[in-house]
Protein backbone atom coordinates (compact mmCIF):
# COMPACT_ATOMS: atom_id res chain seq x y z
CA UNK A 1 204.35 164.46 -80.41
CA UNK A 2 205.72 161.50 -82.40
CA UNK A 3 206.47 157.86 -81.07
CA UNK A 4 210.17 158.73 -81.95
CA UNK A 5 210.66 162.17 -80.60
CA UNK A 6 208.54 161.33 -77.21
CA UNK A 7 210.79 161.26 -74.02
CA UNK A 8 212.37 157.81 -73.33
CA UNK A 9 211.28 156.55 -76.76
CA UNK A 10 213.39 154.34 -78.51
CA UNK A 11 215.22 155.62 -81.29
CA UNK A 12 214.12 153.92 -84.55
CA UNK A 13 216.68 152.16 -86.58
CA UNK A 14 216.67 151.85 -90.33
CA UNK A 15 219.22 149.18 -91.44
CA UNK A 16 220.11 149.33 -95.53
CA UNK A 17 220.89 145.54 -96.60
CA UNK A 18 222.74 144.98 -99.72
CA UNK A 19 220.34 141.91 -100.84
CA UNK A 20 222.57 141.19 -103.62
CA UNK A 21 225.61 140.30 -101.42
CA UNK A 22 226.44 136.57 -100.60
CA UNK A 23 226.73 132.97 -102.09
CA UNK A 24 222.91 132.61 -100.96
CA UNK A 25 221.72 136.04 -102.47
CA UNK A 26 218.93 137.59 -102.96
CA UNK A 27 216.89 134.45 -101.12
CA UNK A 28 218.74 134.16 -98.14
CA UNK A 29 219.39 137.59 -97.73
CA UNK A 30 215.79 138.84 -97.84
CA UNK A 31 214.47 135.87 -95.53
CA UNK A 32 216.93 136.87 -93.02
CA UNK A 33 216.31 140.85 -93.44
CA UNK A 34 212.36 140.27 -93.03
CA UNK A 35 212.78 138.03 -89.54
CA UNK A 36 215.41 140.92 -88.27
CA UNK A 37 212.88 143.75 -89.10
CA UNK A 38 210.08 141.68 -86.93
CA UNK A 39 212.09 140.51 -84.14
CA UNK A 40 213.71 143.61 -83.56
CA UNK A 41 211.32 146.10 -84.16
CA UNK A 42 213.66 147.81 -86.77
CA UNK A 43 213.27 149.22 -90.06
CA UNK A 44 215.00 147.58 -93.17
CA UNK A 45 215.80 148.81 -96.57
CA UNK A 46 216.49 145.97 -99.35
CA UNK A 47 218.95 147.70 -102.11
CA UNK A 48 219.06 145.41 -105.43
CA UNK A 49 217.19 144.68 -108.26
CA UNK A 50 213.45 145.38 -107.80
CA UNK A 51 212.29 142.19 -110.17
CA UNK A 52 213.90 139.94 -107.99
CA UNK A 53 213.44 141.34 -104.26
CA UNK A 54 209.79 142.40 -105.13
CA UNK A 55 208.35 138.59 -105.51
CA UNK A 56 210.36 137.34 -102.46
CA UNK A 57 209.48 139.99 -100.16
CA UNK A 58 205.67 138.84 -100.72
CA UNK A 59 205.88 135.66 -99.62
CA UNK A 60 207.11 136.70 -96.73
CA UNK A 61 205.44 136.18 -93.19
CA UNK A 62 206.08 137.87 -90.18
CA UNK A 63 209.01 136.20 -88.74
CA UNK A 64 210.39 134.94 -92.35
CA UNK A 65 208.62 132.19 -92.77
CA UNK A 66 207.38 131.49 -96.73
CA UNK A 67 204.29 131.61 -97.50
CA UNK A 68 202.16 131.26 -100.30
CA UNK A 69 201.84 134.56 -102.54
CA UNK A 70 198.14 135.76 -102.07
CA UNK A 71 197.72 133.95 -99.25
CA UNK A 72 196.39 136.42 -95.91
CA UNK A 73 199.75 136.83 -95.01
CA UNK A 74 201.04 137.58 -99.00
CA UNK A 75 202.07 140.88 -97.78
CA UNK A 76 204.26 141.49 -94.92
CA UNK A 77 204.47 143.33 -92.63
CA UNK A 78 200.48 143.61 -92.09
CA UNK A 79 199.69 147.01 -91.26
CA UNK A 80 203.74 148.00 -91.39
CA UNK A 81 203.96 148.77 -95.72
CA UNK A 82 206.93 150.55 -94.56
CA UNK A 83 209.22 148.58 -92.27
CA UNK A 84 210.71 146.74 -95.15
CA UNK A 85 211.25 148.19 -98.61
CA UNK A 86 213.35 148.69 -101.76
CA UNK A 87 215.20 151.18 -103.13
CA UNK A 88 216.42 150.15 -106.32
CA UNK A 89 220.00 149.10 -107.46
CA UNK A 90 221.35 148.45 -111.04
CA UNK A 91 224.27 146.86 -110.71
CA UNK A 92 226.03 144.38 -107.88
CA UNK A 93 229.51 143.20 -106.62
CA UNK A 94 230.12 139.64 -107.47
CA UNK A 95 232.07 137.58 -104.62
CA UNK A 96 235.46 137.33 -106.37
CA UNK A 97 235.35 140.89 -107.06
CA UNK A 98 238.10 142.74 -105.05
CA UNK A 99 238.52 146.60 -104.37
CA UNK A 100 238.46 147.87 -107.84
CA UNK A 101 234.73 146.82 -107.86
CA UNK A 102 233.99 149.78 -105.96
CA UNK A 103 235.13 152.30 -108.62
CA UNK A 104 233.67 149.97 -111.51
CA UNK A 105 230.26 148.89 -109.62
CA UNK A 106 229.43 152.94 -108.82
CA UNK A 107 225.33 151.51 -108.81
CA UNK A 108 225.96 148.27 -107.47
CA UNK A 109 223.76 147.49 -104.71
CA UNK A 110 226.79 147.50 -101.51
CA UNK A 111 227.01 151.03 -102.93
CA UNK A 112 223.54 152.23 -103.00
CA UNK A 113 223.19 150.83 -99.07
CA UNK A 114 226.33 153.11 -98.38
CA UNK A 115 224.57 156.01 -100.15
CA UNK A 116 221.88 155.70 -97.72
CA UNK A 117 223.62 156.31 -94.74
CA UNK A 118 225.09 159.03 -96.26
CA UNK A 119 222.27 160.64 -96.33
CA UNK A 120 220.73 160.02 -93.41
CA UNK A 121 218.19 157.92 -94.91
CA UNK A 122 219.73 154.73 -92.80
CA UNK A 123 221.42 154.41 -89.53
CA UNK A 124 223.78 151.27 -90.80
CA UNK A 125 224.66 149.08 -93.76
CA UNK A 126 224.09 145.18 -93.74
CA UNK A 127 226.15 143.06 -96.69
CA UNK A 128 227.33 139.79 -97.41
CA UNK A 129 229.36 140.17 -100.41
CA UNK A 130 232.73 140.33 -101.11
CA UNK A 131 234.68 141.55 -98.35
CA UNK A 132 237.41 143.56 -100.06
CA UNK A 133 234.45 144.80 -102.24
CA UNK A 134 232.25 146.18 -99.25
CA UNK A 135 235.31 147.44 -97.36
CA UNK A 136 236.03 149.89 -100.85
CA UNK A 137 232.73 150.63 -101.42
CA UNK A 138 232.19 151.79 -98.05
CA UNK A 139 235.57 153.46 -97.66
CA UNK A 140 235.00 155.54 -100.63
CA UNK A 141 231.31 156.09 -100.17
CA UNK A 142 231.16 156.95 -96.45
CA UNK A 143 233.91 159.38 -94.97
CA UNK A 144 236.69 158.64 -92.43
CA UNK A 145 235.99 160.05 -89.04
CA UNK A 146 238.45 162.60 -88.30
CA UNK A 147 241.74 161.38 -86.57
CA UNK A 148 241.27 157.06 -88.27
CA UNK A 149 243.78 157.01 -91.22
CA UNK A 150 241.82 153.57 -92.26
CA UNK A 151 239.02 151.85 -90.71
CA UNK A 152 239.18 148.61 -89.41
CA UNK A 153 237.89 145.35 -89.16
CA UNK A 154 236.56 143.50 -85.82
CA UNK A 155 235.66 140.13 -85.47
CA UNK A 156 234.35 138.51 -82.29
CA UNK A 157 236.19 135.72 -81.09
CA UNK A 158 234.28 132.52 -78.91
CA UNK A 159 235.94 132.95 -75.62
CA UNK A 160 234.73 132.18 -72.10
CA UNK A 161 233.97 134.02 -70.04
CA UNK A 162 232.99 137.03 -73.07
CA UNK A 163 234.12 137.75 -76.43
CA UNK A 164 237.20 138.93 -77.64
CA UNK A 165 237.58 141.26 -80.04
CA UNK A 166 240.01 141.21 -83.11
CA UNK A 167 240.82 144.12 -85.21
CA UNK A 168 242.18 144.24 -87.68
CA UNK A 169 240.78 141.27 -89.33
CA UNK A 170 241.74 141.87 -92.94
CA UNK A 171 240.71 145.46 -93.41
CA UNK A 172 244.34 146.59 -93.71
CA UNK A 173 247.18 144.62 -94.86
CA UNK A 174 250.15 147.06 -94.72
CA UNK A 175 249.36 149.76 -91.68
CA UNK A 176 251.33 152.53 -89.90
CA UNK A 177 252.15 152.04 -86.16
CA UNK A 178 249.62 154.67 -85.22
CA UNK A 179 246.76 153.18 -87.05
CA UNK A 180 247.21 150.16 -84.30
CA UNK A 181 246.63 152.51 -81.64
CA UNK A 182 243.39 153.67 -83.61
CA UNK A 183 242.39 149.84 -83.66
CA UNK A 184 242.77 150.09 -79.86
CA UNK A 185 240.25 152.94 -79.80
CA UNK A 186 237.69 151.31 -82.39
CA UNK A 187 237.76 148.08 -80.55
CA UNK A 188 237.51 149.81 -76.98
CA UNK A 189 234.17 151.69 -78.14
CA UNK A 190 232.92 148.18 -79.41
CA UNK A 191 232.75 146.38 -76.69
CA UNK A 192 231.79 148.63 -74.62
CA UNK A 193 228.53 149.65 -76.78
CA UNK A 194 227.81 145.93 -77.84
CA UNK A 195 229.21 143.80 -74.61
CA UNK A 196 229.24 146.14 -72.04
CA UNK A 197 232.77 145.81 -70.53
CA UNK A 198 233.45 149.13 -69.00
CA UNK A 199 237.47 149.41 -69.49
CA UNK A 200 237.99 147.04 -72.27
CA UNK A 201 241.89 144.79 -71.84
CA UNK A 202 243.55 145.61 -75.03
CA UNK A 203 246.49 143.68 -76.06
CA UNK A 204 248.74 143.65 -79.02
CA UNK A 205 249.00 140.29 -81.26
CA UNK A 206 253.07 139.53 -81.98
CA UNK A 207 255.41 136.19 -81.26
CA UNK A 208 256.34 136.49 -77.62
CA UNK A 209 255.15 138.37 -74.65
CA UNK A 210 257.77 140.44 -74.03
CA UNK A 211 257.74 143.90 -74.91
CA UNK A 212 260.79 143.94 -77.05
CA UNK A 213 259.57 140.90 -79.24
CA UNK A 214 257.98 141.06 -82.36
CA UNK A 215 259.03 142.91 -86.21
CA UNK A 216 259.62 146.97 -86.39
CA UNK A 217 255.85 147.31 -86.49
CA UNK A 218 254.81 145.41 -83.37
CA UNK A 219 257.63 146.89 -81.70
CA UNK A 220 256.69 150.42 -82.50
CA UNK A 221 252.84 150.17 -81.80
CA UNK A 222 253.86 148.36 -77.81
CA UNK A 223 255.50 151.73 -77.80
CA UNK A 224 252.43 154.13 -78.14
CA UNK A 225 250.14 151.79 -76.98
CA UNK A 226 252.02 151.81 -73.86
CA UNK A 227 252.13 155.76 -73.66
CA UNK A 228 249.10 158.32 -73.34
CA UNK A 229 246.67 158.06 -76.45
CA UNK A 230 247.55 161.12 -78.40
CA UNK A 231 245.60 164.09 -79.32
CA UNK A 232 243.74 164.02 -75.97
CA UNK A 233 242.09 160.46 -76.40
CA UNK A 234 240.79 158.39 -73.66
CA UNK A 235 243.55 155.76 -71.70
CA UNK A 236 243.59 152.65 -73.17
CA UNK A 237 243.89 149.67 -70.82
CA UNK A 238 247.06 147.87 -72.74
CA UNK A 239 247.99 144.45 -70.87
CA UNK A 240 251.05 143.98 -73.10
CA UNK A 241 251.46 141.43 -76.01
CA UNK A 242 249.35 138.39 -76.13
CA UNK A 243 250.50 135.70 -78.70
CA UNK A 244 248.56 133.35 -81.17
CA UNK A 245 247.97 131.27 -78.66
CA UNK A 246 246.49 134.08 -76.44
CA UNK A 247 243.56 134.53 -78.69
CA UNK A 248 241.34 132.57 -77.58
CA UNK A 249 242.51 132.39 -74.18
CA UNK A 250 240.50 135.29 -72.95
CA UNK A 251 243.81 137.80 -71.67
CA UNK A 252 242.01 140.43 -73.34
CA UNK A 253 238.81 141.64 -74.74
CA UNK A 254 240.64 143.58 -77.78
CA UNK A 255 243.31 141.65 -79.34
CA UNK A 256 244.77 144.47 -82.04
CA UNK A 257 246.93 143.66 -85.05
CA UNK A 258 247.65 144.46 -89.06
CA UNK A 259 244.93 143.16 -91.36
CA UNK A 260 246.97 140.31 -93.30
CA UNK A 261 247.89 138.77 -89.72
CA UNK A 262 245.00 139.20 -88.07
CA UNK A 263 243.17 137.89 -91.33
CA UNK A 264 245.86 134.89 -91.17
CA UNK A 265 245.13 133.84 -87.71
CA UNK A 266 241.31 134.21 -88.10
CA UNK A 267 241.51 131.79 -91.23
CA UNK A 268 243.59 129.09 -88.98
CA UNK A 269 240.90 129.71 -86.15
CA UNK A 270 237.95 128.93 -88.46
CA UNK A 271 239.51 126.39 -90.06
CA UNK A 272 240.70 124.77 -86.77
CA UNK A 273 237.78 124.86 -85.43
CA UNK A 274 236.03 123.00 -88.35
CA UNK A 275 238.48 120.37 -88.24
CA UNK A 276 237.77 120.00 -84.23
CA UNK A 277 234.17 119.95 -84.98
CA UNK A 278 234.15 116.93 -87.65
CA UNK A 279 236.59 115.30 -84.88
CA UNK A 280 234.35 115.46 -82.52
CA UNK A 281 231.61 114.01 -84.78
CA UNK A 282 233.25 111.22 -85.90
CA UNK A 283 234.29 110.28 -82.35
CA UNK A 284 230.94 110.57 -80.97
CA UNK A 285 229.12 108.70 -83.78
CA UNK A 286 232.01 106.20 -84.02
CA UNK A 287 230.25 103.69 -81.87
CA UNK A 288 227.26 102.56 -80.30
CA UNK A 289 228.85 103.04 -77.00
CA UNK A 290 229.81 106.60 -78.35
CA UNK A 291 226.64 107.39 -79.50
CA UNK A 292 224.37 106.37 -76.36
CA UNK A 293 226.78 108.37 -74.07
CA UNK A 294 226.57 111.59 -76.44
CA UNK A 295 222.81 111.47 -75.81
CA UNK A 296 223.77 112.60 -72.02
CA UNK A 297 225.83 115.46 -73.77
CA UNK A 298 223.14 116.53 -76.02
CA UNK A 299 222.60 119.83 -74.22
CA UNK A 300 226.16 120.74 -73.91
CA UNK A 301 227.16 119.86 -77.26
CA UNK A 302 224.38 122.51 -78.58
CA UNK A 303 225.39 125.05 -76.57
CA UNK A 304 229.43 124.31 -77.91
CA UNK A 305 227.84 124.31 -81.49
CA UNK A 306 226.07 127.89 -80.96
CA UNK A 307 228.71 129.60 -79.32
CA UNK A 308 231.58 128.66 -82.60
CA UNK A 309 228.67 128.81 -85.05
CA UNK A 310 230.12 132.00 -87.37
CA UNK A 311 226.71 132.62 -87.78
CA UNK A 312 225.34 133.51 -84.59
CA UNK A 313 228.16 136.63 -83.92
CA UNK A 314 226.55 138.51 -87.10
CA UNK A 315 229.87 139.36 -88.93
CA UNK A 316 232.54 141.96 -89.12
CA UNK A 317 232.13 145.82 -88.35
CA UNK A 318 234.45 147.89 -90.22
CA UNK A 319 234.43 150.52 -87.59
CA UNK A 320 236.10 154.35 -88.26
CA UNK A 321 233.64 155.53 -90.67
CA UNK A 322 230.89 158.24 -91.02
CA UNK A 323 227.60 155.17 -90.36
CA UNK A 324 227.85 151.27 -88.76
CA UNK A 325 228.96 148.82 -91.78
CA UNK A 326 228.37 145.22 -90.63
CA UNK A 327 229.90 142.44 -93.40
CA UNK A 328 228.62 139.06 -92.88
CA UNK A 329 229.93 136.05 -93.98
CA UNK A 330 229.93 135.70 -97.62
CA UNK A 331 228.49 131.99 -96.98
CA UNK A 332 225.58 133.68 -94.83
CA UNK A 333 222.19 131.61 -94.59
CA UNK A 334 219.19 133.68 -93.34
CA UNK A 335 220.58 133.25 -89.93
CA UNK A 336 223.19 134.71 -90.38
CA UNK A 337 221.53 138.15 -92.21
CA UNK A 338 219.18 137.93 -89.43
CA UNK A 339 222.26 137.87 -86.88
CA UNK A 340 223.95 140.56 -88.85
CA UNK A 341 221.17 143.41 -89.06
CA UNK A 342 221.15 142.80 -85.05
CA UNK A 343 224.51 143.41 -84.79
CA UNK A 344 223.93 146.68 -87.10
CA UNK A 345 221.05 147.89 -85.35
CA UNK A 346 222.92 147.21 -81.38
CA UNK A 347 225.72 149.57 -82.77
CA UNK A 348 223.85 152.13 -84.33
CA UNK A 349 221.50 152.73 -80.98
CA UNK A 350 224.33 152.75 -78.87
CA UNK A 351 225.54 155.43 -81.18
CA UNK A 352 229.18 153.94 -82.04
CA UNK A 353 230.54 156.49 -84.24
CA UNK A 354 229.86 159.02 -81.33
CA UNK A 355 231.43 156.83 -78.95
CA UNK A 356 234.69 156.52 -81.35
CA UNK A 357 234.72 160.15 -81.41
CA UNK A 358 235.13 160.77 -78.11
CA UNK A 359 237.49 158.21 -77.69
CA UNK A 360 239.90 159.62 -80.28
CA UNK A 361 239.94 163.10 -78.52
CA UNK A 362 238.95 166.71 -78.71
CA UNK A 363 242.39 167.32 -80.54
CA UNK A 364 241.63 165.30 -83.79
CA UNK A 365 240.10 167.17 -86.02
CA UNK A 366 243.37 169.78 -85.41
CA UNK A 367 245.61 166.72 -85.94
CA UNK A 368 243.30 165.14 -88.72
CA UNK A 369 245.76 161.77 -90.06
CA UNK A 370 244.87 161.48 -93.64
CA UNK A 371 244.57 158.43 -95.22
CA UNK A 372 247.79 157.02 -97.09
């Protein structure tokens, strides 16, 4: 009996990482990839162009660290050919490439990692590039489960005392009423699987607490959010509307919404909390007073740094689909891969897309929404 089918075994993960995707690609990408596949025991698939991705992966040690090609260590993983490799990609998505990319890129490397999954040849998908570009590519190569009209997008948010959960972060600009309540649903399954809260709060993003405030949209989704999830799905635990400043407040661990606000209000947290940041900074280095007392605050001011460092949460998942799609930031360093394919891997062995499906219901595949 294999390691894999033996009772109580692990499943093994394979993870399919666009290497061409990001501002720091292929480098970045395949430094991070390498140090996920060793400290997490998983399997990784680079898709891109084997001339590149072929030198870098040899100087590679265990853990990612360079090292000198021919050196003992020239090949990685020793005595694991297999745990990282290539499958070979023609083409890429370049960063200001938007949704059409997917239909003119039909090699590109985001698309060959989706193709893989597919398959059954990888459990998730890994990429840094261009988010509108990985959200088409993976729309149109992996299919909608039955009962999401359009997948979304969730984003972990820094709160205390656990994350919050944001969807839809920019997946969807324009959606129906009833694709909120799907958010719901995605972002329920999501924290439980990768935060273990056992009845996720969900709340509704609009501009007042009441339940009567907000546009037609809003007004309509408090509606069936508030009512018994349809087709058989499981309750949802809806705390009402929560406002922009509710979002990182902690009133609930799904905070659901359209795409362009939710993509709005993520844009004003990041860049809110950059400007807070270089505050801080300059206060604490203003002085020599200031400086000698941030020495005492030295361990708290790391701790600050890693919980709002982007980098840390992994990325996005685009959650709804047929396989695990995990976007990182298009600015990712190998960190940030690295953070990423751990994020991918945590979803796909607590089996997501099952746990979506039975959240949506035994009833959706007779009342199947398509996609508008």
């Amino acid at each position: 009996m294999s390691e894999e089918s033996a009772p109580g075994a692990a499943r093994r993960i394979t993870i399919a990482v666009d290497a061409m995707g990001g501002d720091n690609a292929p480098a970045e990408v395949v430094t991070g990839a390498v140090a996920a596949a060793a400290a997490f025991d998983i399997d990784v698939v680079l898709t891109g162009r084997s001339g590149q991705l072929q030198p870098l992966l040899t100087t590679q040690a265990p853990g990612g660290i360079p090292v000198a090609p021919g050196s003992a260590n020239g090949t990685w993983p020793p005595g694991h050919p297999d745990q990282v490799r290539i499958v070979p990609a023609d083409d890429s998505l370049a960063m200001d490439e938007g949704a059409l990319a997917s239909w003119r890129r039909p090699r590109s490397s985001a698309a060959i990692a989706c193709q893989l999954v597919r398959r059954g040849q990888a459990e998730a998908v890994v990429s840094a590039g261009s988010t509108a570009g990985a959200v088409a590519t993976a729309r149109l190569r992996l299919r909608s489960l039955p009962g999401v009209m359009r997948p979304g997008l969730a984003v972990v948010l820094p709160t205390r005392p656990g994350p919050t959960l944001l969807v839809d972060a920019g997946a969807i600009a324009d959606p129906k009423p009833e694709m909120l309540v799907a958010f719901a649903q995605l972002g329920v399954a999501y924290a439980q699987v990768a935060h273990d809260i056992g009845e996720p709060r969900v709340g509704l993003l609009s501009i007042g607490a009441e339940p009567g405030k907000g546009n037609r949209l809003a007004r309509r989704a408090h509606e069936l959010l508030a009512g018994a999830p349809p087709h058989g799905g499981l309750p949802i635990h809806f705390v009402g509307n929560v406002e922009g400043g509710d979002l990182l407040a902690g009133k609930a661990d799904v905070i659901v919404t359209d795409g362009f606000t939710g993509n709005v209000a993520l844009k004003v947290l990041e860049g809110a909390a950059a400007f807070a940041a270089e505050q801080t900074r300059a206060t604490l280095t203003g002085s020599a007073a200031a400086r000698f007392g941030a020495l005492f605050q030295r361990r708290g001011l790391r701790e600050l740094a890693a919980r709002m460092d982007a980098e840390t949460y992994g990325g996005a998942a685009l959650l709804g689909l047929e396989g695990t799609v995990v976007i990182a930031h298009g600015a990712s360093t190998a960190k940030g891969v690295t953070s990423a394919c751990h994020l991918a891997a945590d979803l796909a062995r607590g089996r997501i897309t099952e746990k979506i499906r039975e959240r949506l219901g035994p009833g959706r595949d007779r009342h199947f929404l398509r996609r508008s």
